[in-house]
C-alpha atoms as a PDB file:
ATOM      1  CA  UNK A   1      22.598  19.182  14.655  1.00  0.00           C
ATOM      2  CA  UNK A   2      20.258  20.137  12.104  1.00  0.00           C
ATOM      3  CA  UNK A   3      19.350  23.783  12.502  1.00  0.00           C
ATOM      4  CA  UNK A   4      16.982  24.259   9.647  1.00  0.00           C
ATOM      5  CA  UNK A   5      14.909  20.840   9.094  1.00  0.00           C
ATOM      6  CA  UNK A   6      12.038  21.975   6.506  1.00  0.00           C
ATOM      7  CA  UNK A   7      13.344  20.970   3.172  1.00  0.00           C
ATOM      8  CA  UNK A   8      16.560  18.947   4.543  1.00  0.00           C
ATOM      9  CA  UNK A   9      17.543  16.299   2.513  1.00  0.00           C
ATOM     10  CA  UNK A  10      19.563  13.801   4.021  1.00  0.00           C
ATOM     11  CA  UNK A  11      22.912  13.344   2.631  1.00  0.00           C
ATOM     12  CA  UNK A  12      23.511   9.725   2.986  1.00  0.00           C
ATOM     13  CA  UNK A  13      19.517   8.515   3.058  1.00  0.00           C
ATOM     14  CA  UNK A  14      18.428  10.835   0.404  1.00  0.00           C
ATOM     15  CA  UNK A  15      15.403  11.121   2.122  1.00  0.00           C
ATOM     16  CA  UNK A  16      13.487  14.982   2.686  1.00  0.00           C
ATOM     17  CA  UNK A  17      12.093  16.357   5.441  1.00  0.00           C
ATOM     18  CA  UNK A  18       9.283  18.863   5.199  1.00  0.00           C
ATOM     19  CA  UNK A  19       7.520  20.356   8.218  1.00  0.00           C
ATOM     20  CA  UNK A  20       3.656  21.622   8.025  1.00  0.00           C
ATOM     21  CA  UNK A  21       1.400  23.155  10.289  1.00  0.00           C
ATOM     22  CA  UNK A  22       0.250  19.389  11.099  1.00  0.00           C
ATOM     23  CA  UNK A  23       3.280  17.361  10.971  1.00  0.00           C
ATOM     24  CA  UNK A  24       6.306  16.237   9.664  1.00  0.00           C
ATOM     25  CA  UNK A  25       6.265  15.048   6.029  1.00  0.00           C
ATOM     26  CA  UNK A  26       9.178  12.529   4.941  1.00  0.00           C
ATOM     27  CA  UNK A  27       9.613  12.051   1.592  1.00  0.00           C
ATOM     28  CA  UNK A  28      11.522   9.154  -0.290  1.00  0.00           C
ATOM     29  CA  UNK A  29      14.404   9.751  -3.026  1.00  0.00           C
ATOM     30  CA  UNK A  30      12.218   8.959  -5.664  1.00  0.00           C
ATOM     31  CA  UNK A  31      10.061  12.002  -4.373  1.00  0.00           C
ATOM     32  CA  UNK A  32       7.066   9.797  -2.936  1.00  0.00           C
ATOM     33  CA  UNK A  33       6.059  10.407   0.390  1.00  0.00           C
ATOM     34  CA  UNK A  34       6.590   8.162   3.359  1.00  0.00           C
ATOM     35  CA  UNK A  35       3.063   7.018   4.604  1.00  0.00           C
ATOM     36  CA  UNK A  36       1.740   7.063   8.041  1.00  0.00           C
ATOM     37  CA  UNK A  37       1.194   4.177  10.445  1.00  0.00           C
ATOM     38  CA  UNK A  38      -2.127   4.849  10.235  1.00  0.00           C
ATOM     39  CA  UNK A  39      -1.871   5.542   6.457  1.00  0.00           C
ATOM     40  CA  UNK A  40      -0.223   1.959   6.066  1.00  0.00           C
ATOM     41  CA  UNK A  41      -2.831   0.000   8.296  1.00  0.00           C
ATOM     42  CA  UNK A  42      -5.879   1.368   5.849  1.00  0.00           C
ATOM     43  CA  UNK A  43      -3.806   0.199   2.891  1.00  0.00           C
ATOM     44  CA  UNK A  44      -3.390  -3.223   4.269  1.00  0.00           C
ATOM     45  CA  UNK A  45      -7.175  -3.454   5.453  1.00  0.00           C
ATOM     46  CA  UNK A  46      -8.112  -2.508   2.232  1.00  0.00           C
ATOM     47  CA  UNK A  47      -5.693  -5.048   0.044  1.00  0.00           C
ATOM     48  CA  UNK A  48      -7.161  -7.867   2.747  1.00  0.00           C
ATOM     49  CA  UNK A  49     -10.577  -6.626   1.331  1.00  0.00           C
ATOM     50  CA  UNK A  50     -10.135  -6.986  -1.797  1.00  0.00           C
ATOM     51  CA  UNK A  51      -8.244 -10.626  -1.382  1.00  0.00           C
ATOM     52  CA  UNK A  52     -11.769 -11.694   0.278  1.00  0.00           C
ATOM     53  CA  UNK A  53     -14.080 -10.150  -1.887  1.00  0.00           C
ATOM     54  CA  UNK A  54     -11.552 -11.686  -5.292  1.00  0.00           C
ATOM     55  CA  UNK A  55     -11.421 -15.469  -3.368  1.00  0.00           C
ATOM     56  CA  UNK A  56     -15.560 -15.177  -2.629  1.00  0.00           C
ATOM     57  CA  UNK A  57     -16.026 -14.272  -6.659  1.00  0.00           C
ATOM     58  CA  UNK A  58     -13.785 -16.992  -7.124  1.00  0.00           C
ATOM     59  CA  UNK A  59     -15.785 -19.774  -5.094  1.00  0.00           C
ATOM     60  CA  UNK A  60     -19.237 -18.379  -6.966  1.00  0.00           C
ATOM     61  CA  UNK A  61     -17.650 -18.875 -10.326  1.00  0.00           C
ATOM     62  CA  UNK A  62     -16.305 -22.550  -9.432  1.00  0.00           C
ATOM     63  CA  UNK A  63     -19.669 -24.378  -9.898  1.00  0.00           C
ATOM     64  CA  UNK A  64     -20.415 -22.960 -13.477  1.00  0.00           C
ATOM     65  CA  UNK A  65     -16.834 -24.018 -14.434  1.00  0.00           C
ATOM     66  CA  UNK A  66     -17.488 -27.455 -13.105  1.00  0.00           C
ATOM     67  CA  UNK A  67     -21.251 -27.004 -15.074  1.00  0.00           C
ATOM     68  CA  UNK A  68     -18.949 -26.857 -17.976  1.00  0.00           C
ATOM     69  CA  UNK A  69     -16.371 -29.770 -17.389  1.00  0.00           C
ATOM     70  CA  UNK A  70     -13.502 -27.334 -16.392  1.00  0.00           C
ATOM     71  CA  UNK A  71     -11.908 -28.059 -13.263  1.00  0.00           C
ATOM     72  CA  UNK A  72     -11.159 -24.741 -11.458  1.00  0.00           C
ATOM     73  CA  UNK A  73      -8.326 -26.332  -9.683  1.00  0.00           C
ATOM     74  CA  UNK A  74      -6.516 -27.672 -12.582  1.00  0.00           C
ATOM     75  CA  UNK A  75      -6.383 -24.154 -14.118  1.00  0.00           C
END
């Protein structure tokens, strides 16, 4: 049993353990925090975002590469 947890760094995982007012905070070895579930479903909504928004620039630049003789898919 653990009797003091803020600041406890496992031994074997090498992971820390902080508690706030909020919530508990787990941090990584390399000193970078462990993110939220909620935390990890904006990141991936935003990465999707930005896949759509590169693949819909990439479908309005296709018809001025084929304007020029370049075919987009041969690139």
């Amino acid at each position: 049993m653990i009797d003091q947890m803020v600041g406890w760094v496992s031994p074997r995982l090498g992971v820390r353990f902080d508690l706030t007012e909020e919530e508990l905070q787990i941090y990584r070895p390399d000193g970078d925090r462990f993110l939220t579930f909620l935390e990890l479903d904006q990141q991936r909504q935003q990465e999707r975002q930005r896949a759509e928004q590169a693949e819909t620039e990439l479908e309005a630049l296709r018809p001025l590469l084929q304007e020029r003789g370049i075919n987009p898919d041969q690139l």
